[in-house]
C-alpha atoms as a PDB file:
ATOM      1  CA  UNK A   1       0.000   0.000   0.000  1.00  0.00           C
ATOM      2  CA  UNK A   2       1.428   3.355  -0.923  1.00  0.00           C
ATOM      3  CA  UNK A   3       2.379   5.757   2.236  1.00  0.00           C
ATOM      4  CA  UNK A   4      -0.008   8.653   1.505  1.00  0.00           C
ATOM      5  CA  UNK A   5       0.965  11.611   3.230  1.00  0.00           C
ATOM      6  CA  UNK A   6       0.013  15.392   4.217  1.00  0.00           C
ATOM      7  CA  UNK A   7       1.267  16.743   0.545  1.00  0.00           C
ATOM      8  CA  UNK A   8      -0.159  13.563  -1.349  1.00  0.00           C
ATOM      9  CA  UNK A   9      -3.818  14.287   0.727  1.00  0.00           C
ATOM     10  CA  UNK A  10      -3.575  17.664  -0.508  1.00  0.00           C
ATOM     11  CA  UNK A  11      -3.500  16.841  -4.147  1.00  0.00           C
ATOM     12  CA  UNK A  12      -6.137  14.242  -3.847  1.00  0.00           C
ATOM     13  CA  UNK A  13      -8.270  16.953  -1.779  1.00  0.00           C
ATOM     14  CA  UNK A  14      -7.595  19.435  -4.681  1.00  0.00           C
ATOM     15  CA  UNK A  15      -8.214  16.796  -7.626  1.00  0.00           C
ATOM     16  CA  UNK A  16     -11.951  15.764  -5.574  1.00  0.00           C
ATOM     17  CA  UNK A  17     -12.584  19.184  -6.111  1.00  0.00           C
ATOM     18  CA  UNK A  18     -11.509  19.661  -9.340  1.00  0.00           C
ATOM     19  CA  UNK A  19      -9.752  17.186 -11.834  1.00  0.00           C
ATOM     20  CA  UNK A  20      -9.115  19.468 -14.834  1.00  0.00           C
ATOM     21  CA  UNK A  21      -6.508  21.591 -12.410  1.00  0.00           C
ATOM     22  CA  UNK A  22      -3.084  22.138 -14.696  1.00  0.00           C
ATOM     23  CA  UNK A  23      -0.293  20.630 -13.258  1.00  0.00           C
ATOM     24  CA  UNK A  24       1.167  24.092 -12.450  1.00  0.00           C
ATOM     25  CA  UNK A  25      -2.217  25.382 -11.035  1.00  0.00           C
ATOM     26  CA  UNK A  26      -2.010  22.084  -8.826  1.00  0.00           C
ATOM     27  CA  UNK A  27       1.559  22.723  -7.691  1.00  0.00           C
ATOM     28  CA  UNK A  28       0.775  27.094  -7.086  1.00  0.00           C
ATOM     29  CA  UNK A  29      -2.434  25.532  -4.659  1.00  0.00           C
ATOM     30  CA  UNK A  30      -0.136  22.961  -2.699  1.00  0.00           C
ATOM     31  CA  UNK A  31       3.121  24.955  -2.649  1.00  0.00           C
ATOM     32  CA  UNK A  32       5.464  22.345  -4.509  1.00  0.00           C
ATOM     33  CA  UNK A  33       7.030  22.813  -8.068  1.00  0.00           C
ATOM     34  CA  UNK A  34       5.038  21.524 -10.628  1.00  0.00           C
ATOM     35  CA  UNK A  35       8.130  18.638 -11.501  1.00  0.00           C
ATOM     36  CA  UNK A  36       7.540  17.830  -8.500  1.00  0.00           C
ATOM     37  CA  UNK A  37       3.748  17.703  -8.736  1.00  0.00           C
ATOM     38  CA  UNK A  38       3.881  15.410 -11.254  1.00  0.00           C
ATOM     39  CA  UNK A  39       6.250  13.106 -10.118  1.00  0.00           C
ATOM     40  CA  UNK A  40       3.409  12.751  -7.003  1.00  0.00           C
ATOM     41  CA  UNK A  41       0.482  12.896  -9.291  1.00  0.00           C
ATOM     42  CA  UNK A  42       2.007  10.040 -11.808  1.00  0.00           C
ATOM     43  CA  UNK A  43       2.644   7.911  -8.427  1.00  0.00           C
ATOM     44  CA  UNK A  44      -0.675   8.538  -7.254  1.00  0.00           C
ATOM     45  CA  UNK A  45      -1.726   6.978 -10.757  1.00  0.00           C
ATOM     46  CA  UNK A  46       0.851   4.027 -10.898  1.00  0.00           C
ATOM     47  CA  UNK A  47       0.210   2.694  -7.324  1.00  0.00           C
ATOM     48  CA  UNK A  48      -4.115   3.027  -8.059  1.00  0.00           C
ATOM     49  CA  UNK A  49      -4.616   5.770  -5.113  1.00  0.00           C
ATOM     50  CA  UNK A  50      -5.481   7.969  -8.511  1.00  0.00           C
ATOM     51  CA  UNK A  51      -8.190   5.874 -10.700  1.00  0.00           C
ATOM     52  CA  UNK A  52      -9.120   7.704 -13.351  1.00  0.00           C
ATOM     53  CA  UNK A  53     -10.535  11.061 -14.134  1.00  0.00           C
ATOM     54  CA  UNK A  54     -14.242  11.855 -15.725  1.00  0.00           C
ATOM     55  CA  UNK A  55     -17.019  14.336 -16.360  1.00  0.00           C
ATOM     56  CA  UNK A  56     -19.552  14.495 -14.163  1.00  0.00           C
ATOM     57  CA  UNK A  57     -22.799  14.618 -16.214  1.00  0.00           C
ATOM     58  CA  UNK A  58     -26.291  15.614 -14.969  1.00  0.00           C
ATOM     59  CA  UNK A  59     -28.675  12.333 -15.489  1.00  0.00           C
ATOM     60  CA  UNK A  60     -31.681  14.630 -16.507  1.00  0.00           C
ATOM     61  CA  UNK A  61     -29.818  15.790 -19.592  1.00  0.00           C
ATOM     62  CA  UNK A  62     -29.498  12.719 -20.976  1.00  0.00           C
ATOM     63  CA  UNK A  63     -33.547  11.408 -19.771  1.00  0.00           C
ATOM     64  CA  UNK A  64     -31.978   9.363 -17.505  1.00  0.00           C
ATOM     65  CA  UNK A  65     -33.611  11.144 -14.416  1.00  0.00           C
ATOM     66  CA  UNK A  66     -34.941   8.372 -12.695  1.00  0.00           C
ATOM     67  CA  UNK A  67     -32.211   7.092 -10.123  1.00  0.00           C
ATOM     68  CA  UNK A  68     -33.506   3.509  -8.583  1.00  0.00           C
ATOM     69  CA  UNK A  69     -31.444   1.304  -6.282  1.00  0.00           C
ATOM     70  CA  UNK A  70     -32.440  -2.699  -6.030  1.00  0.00           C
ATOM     71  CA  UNK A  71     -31.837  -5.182  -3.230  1.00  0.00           C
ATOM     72  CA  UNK A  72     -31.194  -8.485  -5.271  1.00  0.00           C
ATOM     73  CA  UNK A  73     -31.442 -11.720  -2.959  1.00  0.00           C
ATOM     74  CA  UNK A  74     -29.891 -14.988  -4.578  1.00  0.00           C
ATOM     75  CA  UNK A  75     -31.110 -18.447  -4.152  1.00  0.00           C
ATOM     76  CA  UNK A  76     -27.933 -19.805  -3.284  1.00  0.00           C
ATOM     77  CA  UNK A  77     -24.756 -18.220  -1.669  1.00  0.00           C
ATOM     78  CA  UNK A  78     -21.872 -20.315  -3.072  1.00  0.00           C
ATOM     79  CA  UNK A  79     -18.850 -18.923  -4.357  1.00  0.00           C
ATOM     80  CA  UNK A  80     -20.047 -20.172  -8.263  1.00  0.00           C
ATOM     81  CA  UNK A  81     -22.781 -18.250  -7.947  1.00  0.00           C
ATOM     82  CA  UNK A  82     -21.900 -15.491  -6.741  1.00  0.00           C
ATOM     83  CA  UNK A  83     -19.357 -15.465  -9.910  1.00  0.00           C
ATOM     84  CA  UNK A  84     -21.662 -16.052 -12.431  1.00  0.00           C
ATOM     85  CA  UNK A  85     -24.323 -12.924 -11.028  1.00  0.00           C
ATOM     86  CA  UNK A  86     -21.285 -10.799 -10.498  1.00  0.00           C
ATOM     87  CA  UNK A  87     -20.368 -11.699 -14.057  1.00  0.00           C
ATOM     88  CA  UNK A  88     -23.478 -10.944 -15.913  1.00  0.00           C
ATOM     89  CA  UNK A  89     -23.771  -7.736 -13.810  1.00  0.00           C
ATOM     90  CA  UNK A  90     -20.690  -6.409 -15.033  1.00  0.00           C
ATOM     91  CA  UNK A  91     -22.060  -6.945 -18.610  1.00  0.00           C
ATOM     92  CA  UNK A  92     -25.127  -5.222 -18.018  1.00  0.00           C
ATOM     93  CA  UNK A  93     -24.820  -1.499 -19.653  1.00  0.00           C
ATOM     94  CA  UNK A  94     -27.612  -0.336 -17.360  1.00  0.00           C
ATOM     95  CA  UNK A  95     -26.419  -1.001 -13.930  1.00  0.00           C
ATOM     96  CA  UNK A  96     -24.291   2.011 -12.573  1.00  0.00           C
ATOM     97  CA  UNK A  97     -22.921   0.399  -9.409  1.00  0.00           C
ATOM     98  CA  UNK A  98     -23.188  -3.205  -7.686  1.00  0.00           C
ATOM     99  CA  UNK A  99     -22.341  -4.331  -4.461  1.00  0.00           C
ATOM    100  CA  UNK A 100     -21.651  -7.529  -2.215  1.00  0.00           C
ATOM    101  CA  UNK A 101     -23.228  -6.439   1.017  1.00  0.00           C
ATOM    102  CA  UNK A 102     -23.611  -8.236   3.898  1.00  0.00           C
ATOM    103  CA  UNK A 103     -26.905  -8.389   5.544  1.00  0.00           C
ATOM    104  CA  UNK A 104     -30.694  -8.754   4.803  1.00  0.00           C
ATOM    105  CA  UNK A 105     -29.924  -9.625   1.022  1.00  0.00           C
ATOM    106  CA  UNK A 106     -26.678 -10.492  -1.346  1.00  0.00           C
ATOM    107  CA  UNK A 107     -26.250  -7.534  -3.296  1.00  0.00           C
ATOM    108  CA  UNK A 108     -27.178  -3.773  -3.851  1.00  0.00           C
ATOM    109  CA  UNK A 109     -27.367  -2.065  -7.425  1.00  0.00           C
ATOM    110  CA  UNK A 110     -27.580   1.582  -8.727  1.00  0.00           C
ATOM    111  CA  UNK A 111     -29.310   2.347 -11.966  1.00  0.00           C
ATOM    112  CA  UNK A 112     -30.379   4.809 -13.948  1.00  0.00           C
ATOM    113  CA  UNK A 113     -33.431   4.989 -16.449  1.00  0.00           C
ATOM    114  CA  UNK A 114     -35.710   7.574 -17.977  1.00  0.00           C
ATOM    115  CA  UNK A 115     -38.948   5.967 -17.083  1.00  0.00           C
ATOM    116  CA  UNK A 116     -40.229   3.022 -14.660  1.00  0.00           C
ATOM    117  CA  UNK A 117     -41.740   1.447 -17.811  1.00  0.00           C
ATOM    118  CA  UNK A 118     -37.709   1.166 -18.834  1.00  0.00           C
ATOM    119  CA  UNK A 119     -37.167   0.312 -15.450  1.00  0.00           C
ATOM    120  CA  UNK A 120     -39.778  -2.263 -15.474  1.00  0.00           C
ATOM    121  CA  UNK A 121     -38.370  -3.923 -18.410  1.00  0.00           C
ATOM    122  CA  UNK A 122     -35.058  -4.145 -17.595  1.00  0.00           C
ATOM    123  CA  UNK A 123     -36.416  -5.894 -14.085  1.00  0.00           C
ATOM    124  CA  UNK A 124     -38.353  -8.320 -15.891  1.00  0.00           C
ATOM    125  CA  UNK A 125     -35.899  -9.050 -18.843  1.00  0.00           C
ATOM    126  CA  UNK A 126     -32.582  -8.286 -17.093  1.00  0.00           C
ATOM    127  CA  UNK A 127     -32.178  -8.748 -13.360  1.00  0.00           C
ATOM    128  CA  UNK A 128     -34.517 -11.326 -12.881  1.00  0.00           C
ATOM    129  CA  UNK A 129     -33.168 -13.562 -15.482  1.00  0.00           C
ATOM    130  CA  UNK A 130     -29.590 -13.131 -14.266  1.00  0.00           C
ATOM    131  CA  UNK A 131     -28.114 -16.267 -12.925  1.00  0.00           C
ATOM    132  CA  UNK A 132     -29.206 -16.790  -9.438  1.00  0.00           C
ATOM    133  CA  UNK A 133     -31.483 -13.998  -8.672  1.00  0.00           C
ATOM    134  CA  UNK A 134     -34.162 -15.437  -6.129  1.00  0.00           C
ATOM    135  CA  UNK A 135     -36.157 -12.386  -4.914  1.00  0.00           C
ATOM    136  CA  UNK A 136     -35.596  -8.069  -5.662  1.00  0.00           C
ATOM    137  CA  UNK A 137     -36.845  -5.397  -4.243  1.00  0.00           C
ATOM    138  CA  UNK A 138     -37.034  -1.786  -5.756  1.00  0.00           C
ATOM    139  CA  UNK A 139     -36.221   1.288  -4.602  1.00  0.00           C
ATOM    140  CA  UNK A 140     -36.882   4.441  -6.902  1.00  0.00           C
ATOM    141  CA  UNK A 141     -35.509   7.922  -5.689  1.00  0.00           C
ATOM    142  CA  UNK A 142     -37.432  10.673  -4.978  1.00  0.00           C
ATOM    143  CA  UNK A 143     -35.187  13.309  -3.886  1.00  0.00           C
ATOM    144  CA  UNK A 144     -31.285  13.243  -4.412  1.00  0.00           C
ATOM    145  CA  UNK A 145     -30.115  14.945  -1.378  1.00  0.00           C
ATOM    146  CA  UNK A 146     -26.164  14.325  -1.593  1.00  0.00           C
ATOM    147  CA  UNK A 147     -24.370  12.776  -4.669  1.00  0.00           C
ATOM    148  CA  UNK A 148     -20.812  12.508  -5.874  1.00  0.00           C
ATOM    149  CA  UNK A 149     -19.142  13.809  -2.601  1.00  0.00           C
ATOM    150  CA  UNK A 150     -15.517  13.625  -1.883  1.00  0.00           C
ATOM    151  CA  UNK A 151     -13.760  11.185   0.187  1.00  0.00           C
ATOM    152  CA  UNK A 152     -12.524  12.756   2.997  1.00  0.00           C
ATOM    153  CA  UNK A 153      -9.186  12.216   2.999  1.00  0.00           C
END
Protein backbone atom coordinates (compact mmCIF):
# COMPACT_ATOMS: atom_id res chain seq x y z
CA UNK A 1 0.00 0.00 0.00
CA UNK A 2 1.43 3.36 -0.92
CA UNK A 3 2.38 5.76 2.24
CA UNK A 4 -0.01 8.65 1.50
CA UNK A 5 0.96 11.61 3.23
CA UNK A 6 0.01 15.39 4.22
CA UNK A 7 1.27 16.74 0.55
CA UNK A 8 -0.16 13.56 -1.35
CA UNK A 9 -3.82 14.29 0.73
CA UNK A 10 -3.58 17.66 -0.51
CA UNK A 11 -3.50 16.84 -4.15
CA UNK A 12 -6.14 14.24 -3.85
CA UNK A 13 -8.27 16.95 -1.78
CA UNK A 14 -7.59 19.43 -4.68
CA UNK A 15 -8.21 16.80 -7.63
CA UNK A 16 -11.95 15.76 -5.57
CA UNK A 17 -12.58 19.18 -6.11
CA UNK A 18 -11.51 19.66 -9.34
CA UNK A 19 -9.75 17.19 -11.83
CA UNK A 20 -9.11 19.47 -14.83
CA UNK A 21 -6.51 21.59 -12.41
CA UNK A 22 -3.08 22.14 -14.70
CA UNK A 23 -0.29 20.63 -13.26
CA UNK A 24 1.17 24.09 -12.45
CA UNK A 25 -2.22 25.38 -11.03
CA UNK A 26 -2.01 22.08 -8.83
CA UNK A 27 1.56 22.72 -7.69
CA UNK A 28 0.78 27.09 -7.09
CA UNK A 29 -2.43 25.53 -4.66
CA UNK A 30 -0.14 22.96 -2.70
CA UNK A 31 3.12 24.96 -2.65
CA UNK A 32 5.46 22.34 -4.51
CA UNK A 33 7.03 22.81 -8.07
CA UNK A 34 5.04 21.52 -10.63
CA UNK A 35 8.13 18.64 -11.50
CA UNK A 36 7.54 17.83 -8.50
CA UNK A 37 3.75 17.70 -8.74
CA UNK A 38 3.88 15.41 -11.25
CA UNK A 39 6.25 13.11 -10.12
CA UNK A 40 3.41 12.75 -7.00
CA UNK A 41 0.48 12.90 -9.29
CA UNK A 42 2.01 10.04 -11.81
CA UNK A 43 2.64 7.91 -8.43
CA UNK A 44 -0.68 8.54 -7.25
CA UNK A 45 -1.73 6.98 -10.76
CA UNK A 46 0.85 4.03 -10.90
CA UNK A 47 0.21 2.69 -7.32
CA UNK A 48 -4.12 3.03 -8.06
CA UNK A 49 -4.62 5.77 -5.11
CA UNK A 50 -5.48 7.97 -8.51
CA UNK A 51 -8.19 5.87 -10.70
CA UNK A 52 -9.12 7.70 -13.35
CA UNK A 53 -10.53 11.06 -14.13
CA UNK A 54 -14.24 11.86 -15.72
CA UNK A 55 -17.02 14.34 -16.36
CA UNK A 56 -19.55 14.49 -14.16
CA UNK A 57 -22.80 14.62 -16.21
CA UNK A 58 -26.29 15.61 -14.97
CA UNK A 59 -28.68 12.33 -15.49
CA UNK A 60 -31.68 14.63 -16.51
CA UNK A 61 -29.82 15.79 -19.59
CA UNK A 62 -29.50 12.72 -20.98
CA UNK A 63 -33.55 11.41 -19.77
CA UNK A 64 -31.98 9.36 -17.50
CA UNK A 65 -33.61 11.14 -14.42
CA UNK A 66 -34.94 8.37 -12.69
CA UNK A 67 -32.21 7.09 -10.12
CA UNK A 68 -33.51 3.51 -8.58
CA UNK A 69 -31.44 1.30 -6.28
CA UNK A 70 -32.44 -2.70 -6.03
CA UNK A 71 -31.84 -5.18 -3.23
CA UNK A 72 -31.19 -8.49 -5.27
CA UNK A 73 -31.44 -11.72 -2.96
CA UNK A 74 -29.89 -14.99 -4.58
CA UNK A 75 -31.11 -18.45 -4.15
CA UNK A 76 -27.93 -19.81 -3.28
CA UNK A 77 -24.76 -18.22 -1.67
CA UNK A 78 -21.87 -20.31 -3.07
CA UNK A 79 -18.85 -18.92 -4.36
CA UNK A 80 -20.05 -20.17 -8.26
CA UNK A 81 -22.78 -18.25 -7.95
CA UNK A 82 -21.90 -15.49 -6.74
CA UNK A 83 -19.36 -15.46 -9.91
CA UNK A 84 -21.66 -16.05 -12.43
CA UNK A 85 -24.32 -12.92 -11.03
CA UNK A 86 -21.29 -10.80 -10.50
CA UNK A 87 -20.37 -11.70 -14.06
CA UNK A 88 -23.48 -10.94 -15.91
CA UNK A 89 -23.77 -7.74 -13.81
CA UNK A 90 -20.69 -6.41 -15.03
CA UNK A 91 -22.06 -6.95 -18.61
CA UNK A 92 -25.13 -5.22 -18.02
CA UNK A 93 -24.82 -1.50 -19.65
CA UNK A 94 -27.61 -0.34 -17.36
CA UNK A 95 -26.42 -1.00 -13.93
CA UNK A 96 -24.29 2.01 -12.57
CA UNK A 97 -22.92 0.40 -9.41
CA UNK A 98 -23.19 -3.21 -7.69
CA UNK A 99 -22.34 -4.33 -4.46
CA UNK A 100 -21.65 -7.53 -2.21
CA UNK A 101 -23.23 -6.44 1.02
CA UNK A 102 -23.61 -8.24 3.90
CA UNK A 103 -26.90 -8.39 5.54
CA UNK A 104 -30.69 -8.75 4.80
CA UNK A 105 -29.92 -9.62 1.02
CA UNK A 106 -26.68 -10.49 -1.35
CA UNK A 107 -26.25 -7.53 -3.30
CA UNK A 108 -27.18 -3.77 -3.85
CA UNK A 109 -27.37 -2.06 -7.43
CA UNK A 110 -27.58 1.58 -8.73
CA UNK A 111 -29.31 2.35 -11.97
CA UNK A 112 -30.38 4.81 -13.95
CA UNK A 113 -33.43 4.99 -16.45
CA UNK A 114 -35.71 7.57 -17.98
CA UNK A 115 -38.95 5.97 -17.08
CA UNK A 116 -40.23 3.02 -14.66
CA UNK A 117 -41.74 1.45 -17.81
CA UNK A 118 -37.71 1.17 -18.83
CA UNK A 119 -37.17 0.31 -15.45
CA UNK A 120 -39.78 -2.26 -15.47
CA UNK A 121 -38.37 -3.92 -18.41
CA UNK A 122 -35.06 -4.14 -17.60
CA UNK A 123 -36.42 -5.89 -14.08
CA UNK A 124 -38.35 -8.32 -15.89
CA UNK A 125 -35.90 -9.05 -18.84
CA UNK A 126 -32.58 -8.29 -17.09
CA UNK A 127 -32.18 -8.75 -13.36
CA UNK A 128 -34.52 -11.33 -12.88
CA UNK A 129 -33.17 -13.56 -15.48
CA UNK A 130 -29.59 -13.13 -14.27
CA UNK A 131 -28.11 -16.27 -12.92
CA UNK A 132 -29.21 -16.79 -9.44
CA UNK A 133 -31.48 -14.00 -8.67
CA UNK A 134 -34.16 -15.44 -6.13
CA UNK A 135 -36.16 -12.39 -4.91
CA UNK A 136 -35.60 -8.07 -5.66
CA UNK A 137 -36.85 -5.40 -4.24
CA UNK A 138 -37.03 -1.79 -5.76
CA UNK A 139 -36.22 1.29 -4.60
CA UNK A 140 -36.88 4.44 -6.90
CA UNK A 141 -35.51 7.92 -5.69
CA UNK A 142 -37.43 10.67 -4.98
CA UNK A 143 -35.19 13.31 -3.89
CA UNK A 144 -31.28 13.24 -4.41
CA UNK A 145 -30.12 14.94 -1.38
CA UNK A 146 -26.16 14.32 -1.59
CA UNK A 147 -24.37 12.78 -4.67
CA UNK A 148 -20.81 12.51 -5.87
CA UNK A 149 -19.14 13.81 -2.60
CA UNK A 150 -15.52 13.63 -1.88
CA UNK A 151 -13.76 11.19 0.19
CA UNK A 152 -12.52 12.76 3.00
CA UNK A 153 -9.19 12.22 3.00
Amino acid sequence: MTEIDRIDRRILQELQRDGRLANVELAERIGLSPTATGERLRRLQKDGVITGFGARIAPGTLGLGLLVFVEVSLDKTTPDVFERFAEAVRRAPEVLECHMVAGGFDYLIKTRFGTMSAYRRFLGEGLLSLPGVRETRTYAVMEEVKTDGPLPV
